[in-house]
PDB file of N, CA and C in Angstrom:
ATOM      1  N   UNK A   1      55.707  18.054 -16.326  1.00  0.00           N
ATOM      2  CA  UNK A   1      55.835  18.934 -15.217  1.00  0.00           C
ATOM      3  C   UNK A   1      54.767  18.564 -14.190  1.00  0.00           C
ATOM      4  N   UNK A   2      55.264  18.252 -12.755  1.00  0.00           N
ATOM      5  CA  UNK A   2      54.377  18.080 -12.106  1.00  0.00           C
ATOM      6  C   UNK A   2      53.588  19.167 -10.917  1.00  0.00           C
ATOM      7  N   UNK A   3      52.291  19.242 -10.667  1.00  0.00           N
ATOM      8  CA  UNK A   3      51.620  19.750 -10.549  1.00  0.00           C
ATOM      9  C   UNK A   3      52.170  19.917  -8.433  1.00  0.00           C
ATOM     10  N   UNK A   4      52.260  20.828  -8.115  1.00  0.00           N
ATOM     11  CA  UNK A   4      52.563  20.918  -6.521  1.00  0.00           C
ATOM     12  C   UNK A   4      50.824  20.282  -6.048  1.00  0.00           C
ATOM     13  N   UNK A   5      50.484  19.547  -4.735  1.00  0.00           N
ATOM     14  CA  UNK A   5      49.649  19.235  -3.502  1.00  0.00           C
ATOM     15  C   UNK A   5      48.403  20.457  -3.661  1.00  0.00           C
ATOM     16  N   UNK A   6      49.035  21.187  -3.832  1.00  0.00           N
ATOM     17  CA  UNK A   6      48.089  22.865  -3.576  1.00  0.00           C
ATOM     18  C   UNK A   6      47.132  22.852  -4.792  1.00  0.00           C
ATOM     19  N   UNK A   7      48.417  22.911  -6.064  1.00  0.00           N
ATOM     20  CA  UNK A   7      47.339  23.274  -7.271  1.00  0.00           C
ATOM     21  C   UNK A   7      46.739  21.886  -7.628  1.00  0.00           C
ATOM     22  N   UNK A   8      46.966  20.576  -7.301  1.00  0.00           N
ATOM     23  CA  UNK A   8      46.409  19.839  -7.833  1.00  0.00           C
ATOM     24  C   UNK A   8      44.764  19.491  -7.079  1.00  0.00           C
ATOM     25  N   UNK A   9      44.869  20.159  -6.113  1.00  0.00           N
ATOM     26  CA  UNK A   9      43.900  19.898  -4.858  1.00  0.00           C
ATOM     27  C   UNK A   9      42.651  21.158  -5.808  1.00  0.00           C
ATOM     28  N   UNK A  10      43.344  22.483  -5.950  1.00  0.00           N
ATOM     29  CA  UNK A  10      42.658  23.512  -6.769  1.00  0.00           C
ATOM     30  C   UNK A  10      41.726  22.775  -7.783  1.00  0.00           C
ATOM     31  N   UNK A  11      42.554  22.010  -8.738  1.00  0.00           N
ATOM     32  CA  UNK A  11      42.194  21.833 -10.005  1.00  0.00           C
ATOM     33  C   UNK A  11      40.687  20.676  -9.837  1.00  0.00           C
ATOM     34  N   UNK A  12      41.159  19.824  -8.828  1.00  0.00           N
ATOM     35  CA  UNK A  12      40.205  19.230  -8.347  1.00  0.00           C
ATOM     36  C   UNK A  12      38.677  19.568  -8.071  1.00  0.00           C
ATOM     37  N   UNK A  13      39.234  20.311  -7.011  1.00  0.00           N
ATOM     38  CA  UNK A  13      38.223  21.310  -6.604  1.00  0.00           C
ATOM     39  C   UNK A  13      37.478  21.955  -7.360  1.00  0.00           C
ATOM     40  N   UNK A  14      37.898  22.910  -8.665  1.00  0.00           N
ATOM     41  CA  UNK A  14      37.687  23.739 -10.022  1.00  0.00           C
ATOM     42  C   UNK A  14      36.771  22.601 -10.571  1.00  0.00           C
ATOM     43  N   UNK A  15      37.570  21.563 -10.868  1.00  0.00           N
ATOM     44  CA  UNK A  15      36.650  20.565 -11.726  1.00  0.00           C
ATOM     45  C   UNK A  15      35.349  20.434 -11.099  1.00  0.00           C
ATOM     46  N   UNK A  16      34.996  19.787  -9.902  1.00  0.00           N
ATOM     47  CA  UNK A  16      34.152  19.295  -9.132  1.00  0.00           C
ATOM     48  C   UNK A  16      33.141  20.273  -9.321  1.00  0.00           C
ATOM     49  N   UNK A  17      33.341  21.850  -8.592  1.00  0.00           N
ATOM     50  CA  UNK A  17      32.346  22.695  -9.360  1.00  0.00           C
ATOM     51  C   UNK A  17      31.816  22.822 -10.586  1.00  0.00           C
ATOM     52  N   UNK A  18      32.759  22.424 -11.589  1.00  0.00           N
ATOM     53  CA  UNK A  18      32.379  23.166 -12.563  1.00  0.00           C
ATOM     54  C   UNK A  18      31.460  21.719 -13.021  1.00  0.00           C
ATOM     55  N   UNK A  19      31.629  21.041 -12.526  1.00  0.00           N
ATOM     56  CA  UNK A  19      30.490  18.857 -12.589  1.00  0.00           C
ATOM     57  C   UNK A  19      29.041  19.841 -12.257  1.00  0.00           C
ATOM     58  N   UNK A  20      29.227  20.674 -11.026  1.00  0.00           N
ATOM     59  CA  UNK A  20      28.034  20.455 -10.294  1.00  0.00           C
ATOM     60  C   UNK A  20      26.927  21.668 -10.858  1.00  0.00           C
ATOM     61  N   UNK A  21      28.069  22.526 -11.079  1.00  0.00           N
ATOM     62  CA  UNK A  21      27.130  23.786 -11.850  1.00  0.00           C
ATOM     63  C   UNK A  21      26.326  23.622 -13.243  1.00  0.00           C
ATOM     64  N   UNK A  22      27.152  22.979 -13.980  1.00  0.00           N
ATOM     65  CA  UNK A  22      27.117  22.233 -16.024  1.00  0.00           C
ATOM     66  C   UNK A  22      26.104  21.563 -15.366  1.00  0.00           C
ATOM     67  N   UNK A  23      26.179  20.371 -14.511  1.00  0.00           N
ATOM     68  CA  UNK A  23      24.923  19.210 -14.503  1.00  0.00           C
ATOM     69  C   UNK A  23      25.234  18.621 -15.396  1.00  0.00           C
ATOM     70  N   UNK A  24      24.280  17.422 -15.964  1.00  0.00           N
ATOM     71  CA  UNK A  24      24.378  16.726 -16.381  1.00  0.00           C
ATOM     72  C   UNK A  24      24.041  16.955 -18.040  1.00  0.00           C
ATOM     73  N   UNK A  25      23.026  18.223 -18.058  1.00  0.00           N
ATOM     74  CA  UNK A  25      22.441  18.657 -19.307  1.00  0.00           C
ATOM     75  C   UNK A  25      21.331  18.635 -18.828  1.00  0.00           C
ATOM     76  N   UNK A  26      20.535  19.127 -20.509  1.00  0.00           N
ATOM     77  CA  UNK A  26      19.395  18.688 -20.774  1.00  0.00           C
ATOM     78  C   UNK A  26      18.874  17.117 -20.786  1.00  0.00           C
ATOM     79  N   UNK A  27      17.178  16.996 -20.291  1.00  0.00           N
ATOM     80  CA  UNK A  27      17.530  15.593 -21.214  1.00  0.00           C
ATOM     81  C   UNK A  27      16.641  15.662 -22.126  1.00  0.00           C
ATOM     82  N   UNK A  28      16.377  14.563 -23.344  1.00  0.00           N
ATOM     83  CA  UNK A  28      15.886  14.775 -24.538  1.00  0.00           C
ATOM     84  C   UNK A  28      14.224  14.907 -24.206  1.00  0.00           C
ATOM     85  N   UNK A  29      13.388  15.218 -25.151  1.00  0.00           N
ATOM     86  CA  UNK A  29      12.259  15.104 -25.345  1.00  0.00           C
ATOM     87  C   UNK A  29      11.569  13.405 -24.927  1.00  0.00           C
ATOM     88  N   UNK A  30      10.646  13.433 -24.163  1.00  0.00           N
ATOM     89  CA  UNK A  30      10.585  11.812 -24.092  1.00  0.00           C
ATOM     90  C   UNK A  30       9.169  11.852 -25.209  1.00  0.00           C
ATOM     91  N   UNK A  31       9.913  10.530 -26.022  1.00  0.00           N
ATOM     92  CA  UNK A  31       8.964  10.238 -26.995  1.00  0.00           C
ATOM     93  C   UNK A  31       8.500   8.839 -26.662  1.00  0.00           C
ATOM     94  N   UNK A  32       6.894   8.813 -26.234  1.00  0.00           N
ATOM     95  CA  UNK A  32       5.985   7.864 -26.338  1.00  0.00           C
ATOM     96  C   UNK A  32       5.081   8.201 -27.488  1.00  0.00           C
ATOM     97  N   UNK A  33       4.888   6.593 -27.521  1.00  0.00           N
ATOM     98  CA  UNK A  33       3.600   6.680 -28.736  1.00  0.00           C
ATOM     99  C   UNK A  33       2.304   6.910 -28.084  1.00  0.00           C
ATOM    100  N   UNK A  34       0.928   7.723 -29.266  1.00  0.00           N
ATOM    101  CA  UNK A  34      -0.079   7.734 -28.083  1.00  0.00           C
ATOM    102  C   UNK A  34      -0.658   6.485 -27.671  1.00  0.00           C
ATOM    103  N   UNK A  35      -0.742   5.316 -28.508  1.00  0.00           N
ATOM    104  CA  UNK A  35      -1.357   4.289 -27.675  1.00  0.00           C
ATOM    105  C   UNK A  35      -0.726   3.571 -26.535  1.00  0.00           C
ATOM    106  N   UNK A  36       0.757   3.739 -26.387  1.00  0.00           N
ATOM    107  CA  UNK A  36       1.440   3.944 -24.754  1.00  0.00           C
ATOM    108  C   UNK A  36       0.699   4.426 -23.905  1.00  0.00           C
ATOM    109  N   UNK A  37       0.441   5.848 -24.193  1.00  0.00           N
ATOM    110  CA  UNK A  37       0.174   6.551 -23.498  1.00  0.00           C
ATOM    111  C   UNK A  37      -1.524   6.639 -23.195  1.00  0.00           C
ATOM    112  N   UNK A  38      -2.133   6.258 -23.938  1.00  0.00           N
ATOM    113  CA  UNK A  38      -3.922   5.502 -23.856  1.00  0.00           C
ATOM    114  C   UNK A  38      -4.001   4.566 -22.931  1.00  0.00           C
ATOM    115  N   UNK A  39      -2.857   3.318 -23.492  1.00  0.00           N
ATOM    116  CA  UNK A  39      -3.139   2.455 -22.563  1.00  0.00           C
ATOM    117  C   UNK A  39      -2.931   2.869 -20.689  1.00  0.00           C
ATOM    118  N   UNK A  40      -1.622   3.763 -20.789  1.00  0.00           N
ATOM    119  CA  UNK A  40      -1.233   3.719 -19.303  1.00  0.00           C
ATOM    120  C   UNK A  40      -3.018   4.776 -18.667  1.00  0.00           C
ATOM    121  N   UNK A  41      -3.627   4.964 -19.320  1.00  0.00           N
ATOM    122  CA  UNK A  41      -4.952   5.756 -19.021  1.00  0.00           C
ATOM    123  C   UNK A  41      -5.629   5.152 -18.586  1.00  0.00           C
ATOM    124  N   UNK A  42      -5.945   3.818 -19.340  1.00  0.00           N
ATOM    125  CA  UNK A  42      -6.795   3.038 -19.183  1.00  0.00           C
ATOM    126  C   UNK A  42      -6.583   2.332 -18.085  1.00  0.00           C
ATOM    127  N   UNK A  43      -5.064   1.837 -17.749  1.00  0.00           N
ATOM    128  CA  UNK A  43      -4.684   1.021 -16.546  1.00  0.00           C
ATOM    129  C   UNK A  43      -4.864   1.947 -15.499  1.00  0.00           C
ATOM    130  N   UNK A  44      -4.482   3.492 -15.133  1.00  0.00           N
ATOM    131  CA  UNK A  44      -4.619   4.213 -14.104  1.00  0.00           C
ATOM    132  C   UNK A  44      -6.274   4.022 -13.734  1.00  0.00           C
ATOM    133  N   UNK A  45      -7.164   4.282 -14.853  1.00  0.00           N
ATOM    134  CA  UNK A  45      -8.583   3.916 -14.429  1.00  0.00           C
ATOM    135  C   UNK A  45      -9.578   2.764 -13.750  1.00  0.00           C
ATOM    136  N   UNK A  46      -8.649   2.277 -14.404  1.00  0.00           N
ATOM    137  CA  UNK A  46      -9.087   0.709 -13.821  1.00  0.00           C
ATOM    138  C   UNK A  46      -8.303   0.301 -12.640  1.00  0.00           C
ATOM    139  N   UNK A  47      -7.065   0.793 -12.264  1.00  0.00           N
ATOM    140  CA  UNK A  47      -6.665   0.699 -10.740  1.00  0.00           C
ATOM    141  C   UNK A  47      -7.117   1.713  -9.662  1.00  0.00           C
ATOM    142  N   UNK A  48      -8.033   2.821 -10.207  1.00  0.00           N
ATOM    143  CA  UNK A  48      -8.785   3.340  -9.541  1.00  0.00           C
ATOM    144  C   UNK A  48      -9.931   2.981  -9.317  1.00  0.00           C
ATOM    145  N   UNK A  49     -10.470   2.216  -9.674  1.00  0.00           N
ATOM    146  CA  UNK A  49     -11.886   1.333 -10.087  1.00  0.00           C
ATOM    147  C   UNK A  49     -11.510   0.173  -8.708  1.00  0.00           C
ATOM    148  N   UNK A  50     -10.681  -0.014  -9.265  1.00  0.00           N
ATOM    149  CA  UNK A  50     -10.106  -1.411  -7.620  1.00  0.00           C
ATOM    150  C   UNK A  50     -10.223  -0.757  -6.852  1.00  0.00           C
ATOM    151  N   UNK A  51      -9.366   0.181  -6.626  1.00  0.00           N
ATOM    152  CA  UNK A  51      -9.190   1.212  -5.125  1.00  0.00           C
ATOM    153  C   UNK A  51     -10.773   1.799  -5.032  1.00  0.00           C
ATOM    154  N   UNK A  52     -11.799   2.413  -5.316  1.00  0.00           N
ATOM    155  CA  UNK A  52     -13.085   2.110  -4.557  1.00  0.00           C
ATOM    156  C   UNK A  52     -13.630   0.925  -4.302  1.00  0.00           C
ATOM    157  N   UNK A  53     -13.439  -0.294  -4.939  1.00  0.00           N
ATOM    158  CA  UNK A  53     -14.435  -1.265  -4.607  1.00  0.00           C
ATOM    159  C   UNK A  53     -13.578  -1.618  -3.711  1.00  0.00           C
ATOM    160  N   UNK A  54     -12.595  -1.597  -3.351  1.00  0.00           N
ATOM    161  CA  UNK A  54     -11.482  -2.144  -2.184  1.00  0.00           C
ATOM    162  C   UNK A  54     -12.160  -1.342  -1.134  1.00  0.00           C
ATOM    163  N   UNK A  55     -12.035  -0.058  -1.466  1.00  0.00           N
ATOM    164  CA  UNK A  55     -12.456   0.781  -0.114  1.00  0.00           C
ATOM    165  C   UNK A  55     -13.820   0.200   0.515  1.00  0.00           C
ATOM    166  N   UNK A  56     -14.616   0.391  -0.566  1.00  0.00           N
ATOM    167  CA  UNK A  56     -16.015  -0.217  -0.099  1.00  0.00           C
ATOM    168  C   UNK A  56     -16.197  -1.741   0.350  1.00  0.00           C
ATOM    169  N   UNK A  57     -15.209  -2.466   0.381  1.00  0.00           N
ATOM    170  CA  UNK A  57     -15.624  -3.653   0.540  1.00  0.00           C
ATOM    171  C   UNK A  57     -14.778  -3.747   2.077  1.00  0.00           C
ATOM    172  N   UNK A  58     -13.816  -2.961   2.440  1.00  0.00           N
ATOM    173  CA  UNK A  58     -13.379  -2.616   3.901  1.00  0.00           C
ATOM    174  C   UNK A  58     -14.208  -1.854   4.403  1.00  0.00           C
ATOM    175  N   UNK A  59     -15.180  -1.259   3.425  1.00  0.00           N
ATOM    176  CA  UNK A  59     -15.849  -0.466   4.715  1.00  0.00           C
ATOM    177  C   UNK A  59     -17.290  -1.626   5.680  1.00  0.00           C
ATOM    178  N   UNK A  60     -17.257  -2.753   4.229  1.00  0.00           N
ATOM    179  CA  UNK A  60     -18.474  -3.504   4.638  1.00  0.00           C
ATOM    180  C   UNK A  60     -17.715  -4.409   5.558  1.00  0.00           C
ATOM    181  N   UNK A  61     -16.599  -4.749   5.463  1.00  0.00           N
ATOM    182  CA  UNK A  61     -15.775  -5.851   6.150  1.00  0.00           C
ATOM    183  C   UNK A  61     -15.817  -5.108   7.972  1.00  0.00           C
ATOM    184  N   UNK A  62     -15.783  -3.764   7.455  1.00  0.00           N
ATOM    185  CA  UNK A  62     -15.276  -3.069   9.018  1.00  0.00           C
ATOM    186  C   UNK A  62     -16.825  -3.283   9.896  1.00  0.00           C
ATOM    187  N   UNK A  63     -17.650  -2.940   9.109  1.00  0.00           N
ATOM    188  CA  UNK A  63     -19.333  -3.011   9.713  1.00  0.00           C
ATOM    189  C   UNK A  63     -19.475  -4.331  10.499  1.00  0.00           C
ATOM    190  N   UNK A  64     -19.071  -5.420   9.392  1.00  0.00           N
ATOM    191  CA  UNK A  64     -19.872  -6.548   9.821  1.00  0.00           C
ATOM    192  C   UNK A  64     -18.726  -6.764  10.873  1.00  0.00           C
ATOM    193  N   UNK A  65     -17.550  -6.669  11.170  1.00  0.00           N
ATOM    194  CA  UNK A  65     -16.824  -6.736  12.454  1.00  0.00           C
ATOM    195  C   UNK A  65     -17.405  -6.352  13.599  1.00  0.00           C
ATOM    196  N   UNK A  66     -17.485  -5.165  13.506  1.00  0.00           N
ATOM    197  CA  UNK A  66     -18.123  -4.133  14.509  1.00  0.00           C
ATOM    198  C   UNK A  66     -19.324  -4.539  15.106  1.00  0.00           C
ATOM    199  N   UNK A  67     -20.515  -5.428  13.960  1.00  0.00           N
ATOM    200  CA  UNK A  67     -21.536  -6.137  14.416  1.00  0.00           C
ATOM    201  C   UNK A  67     -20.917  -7.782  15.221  1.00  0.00           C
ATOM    202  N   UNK A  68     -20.131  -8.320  15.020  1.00  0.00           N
ATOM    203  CA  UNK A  68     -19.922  -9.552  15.188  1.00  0.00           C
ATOM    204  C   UNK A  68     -19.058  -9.074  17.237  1.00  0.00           C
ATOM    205  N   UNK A  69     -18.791  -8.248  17.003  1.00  0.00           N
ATOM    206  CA  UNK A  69     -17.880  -7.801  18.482  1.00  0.00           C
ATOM    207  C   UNK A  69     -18.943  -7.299  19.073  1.00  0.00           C
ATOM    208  N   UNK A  70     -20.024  -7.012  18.562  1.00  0.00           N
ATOM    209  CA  UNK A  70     -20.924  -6.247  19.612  1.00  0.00           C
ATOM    210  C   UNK A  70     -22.066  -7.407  20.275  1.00  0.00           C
ATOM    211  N   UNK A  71     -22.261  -8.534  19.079  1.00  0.00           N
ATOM    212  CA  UNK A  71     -22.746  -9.699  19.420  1.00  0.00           C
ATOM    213  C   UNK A  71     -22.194  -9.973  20.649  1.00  0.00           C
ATOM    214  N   UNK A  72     -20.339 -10.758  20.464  1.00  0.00           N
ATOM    215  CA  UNK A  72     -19.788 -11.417  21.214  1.00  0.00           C
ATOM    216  C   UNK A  72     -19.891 -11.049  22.540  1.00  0.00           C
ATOM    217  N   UNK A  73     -19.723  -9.676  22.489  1.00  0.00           N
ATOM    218  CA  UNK A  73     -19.657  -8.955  23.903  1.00  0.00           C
ATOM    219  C   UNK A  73     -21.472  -8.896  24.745  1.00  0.00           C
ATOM    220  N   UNK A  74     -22.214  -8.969  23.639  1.00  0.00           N
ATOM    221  CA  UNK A  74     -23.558  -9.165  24.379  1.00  0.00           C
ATOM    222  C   UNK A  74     -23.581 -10.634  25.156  1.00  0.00           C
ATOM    223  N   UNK A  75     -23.431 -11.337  24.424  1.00  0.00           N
ATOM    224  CA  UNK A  75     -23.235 -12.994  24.788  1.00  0.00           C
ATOM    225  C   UNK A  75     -21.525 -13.686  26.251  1.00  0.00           C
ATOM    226  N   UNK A  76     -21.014 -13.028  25.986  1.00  0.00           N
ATOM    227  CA  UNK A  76     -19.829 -13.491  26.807  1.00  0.00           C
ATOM    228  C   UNK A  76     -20.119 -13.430  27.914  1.00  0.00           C
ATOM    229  N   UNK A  77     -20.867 -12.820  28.500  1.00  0.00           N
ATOM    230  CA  UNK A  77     -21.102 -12.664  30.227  1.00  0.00           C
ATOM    231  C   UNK A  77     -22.485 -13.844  30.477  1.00  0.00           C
ATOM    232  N   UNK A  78     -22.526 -14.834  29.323  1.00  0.00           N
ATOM    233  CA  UNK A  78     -23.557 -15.899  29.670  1.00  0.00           C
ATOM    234  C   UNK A  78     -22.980 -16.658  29.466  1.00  0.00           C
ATOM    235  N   UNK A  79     -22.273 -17.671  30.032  1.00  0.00           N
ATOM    236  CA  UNK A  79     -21.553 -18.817  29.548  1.00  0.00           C
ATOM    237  C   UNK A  79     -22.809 -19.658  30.220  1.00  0.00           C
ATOM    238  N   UNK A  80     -23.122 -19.875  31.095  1.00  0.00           N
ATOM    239  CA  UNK A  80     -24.088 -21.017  31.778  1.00  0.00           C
ATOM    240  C   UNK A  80     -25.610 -21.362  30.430  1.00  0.00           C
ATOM    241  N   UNK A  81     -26.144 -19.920  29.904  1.00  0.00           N
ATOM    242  CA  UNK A  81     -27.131 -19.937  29.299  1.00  0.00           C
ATOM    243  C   UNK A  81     -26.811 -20.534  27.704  1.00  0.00           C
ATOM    244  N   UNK A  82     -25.498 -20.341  27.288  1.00  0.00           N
ATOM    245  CA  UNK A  82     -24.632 -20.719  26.169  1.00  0.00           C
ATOM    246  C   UNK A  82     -24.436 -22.074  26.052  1.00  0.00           C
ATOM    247  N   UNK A  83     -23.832 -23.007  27.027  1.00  0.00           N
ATOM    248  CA  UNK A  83     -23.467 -24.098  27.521  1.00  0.00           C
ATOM    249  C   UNK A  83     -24.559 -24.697  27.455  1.00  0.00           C
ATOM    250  N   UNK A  84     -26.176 -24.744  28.057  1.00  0.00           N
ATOM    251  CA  UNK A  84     -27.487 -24.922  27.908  1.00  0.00           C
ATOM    252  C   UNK A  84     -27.975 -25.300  26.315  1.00  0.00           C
ATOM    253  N   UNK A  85     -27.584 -24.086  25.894  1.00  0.00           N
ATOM    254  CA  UNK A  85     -28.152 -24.217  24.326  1.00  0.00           C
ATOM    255  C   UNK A  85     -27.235 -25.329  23.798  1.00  0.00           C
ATOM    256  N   UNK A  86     -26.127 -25.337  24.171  1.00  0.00           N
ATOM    257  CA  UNK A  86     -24.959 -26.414  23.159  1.00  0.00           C
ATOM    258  C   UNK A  86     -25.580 -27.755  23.611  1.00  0.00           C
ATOM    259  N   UNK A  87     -25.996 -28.242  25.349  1.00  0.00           N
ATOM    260  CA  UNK A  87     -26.406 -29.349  25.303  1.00  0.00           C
ATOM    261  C   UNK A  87     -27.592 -29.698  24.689  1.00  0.00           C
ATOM    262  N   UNK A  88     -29.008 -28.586  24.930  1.00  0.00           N
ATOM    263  CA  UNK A  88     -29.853 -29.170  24.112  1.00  0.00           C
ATOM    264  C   UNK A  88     -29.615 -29.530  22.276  1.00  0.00           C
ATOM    265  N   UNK A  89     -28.775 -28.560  21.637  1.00  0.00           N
ATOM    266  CA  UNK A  89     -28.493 -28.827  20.378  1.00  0.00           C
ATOM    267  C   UNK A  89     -27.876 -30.265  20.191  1.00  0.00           C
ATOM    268  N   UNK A  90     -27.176 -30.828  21.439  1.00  0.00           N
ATOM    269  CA  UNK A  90     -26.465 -32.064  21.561  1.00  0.00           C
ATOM    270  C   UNK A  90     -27.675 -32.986  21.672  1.00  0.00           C
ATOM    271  N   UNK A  91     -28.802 -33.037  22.271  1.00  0.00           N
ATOM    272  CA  UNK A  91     -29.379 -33.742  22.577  1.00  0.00           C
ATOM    273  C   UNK A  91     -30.055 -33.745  21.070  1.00  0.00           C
ATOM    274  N   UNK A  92     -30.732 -32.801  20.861  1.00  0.00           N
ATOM    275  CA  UNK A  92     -31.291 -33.144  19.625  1.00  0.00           C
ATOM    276  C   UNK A  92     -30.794 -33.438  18.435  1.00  0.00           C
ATOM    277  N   UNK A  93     -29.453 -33.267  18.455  1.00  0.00           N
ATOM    278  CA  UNK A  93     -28.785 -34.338  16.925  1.00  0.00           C
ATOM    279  C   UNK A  93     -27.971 -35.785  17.533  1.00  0.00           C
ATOM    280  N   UNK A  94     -28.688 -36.115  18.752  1.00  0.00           N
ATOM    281  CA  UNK A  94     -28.834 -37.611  18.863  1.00  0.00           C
ATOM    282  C   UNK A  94     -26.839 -38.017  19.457  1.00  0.00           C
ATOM    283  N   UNK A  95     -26.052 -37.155  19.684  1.00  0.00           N
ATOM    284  CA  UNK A  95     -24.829 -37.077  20.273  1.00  0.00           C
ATOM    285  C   UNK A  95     -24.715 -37.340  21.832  1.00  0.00           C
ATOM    286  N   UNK A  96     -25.904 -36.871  22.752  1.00  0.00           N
ATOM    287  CA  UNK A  96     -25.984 -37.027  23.562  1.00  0.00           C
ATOM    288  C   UNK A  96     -26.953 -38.098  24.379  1.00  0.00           C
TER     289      UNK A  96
END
């Protein structure tokens, strides 16, 4: 016996709710062993151990930038006095 457009559209429909309400279930208990679970301790610690010395070593990276731009910018408005020093350095390692 076949089902009319209407009720089969219903039944559809019926089903689909009744997917979304049920879900999927429970899911089981997750079973790790504890030395799984030690180790993933030990790795979280030690990738936190990176992440400060990372931080700290951007913070020294950011400094010595900050010093090297503050140099450049002291020095850039002397090119004539710059140029001076390069020839005498030329002269005295015998290039010039």
């Amino acid at each position: 016996m076949k089902l009319p457009a209407a009720g089969l559209i219903l039944t559809l429909l019926l089903g689909f709710c009744a997917v979304i309400v049920g879900g999927c279930g429970t899911f089981p208990p997750c079973e790790t062993s504890l030395v799984t679970m030690d180790e993933t301790r030990l790795d979280a610690e030690t990738y936190e151990a990176e992440v400060a010395e990372t931080d700290a070593t951007i913070a020294d990276l950011e400094q010595k930038l900050d010093t090297k731009n503050k140099q450049i910018d002291e020095i850039k408005d002397k090119p004539a006095e710059i140029q001076e020093k390069v020839n005498e350095l030329k002269k005295g390692s015998g290039r010039e």
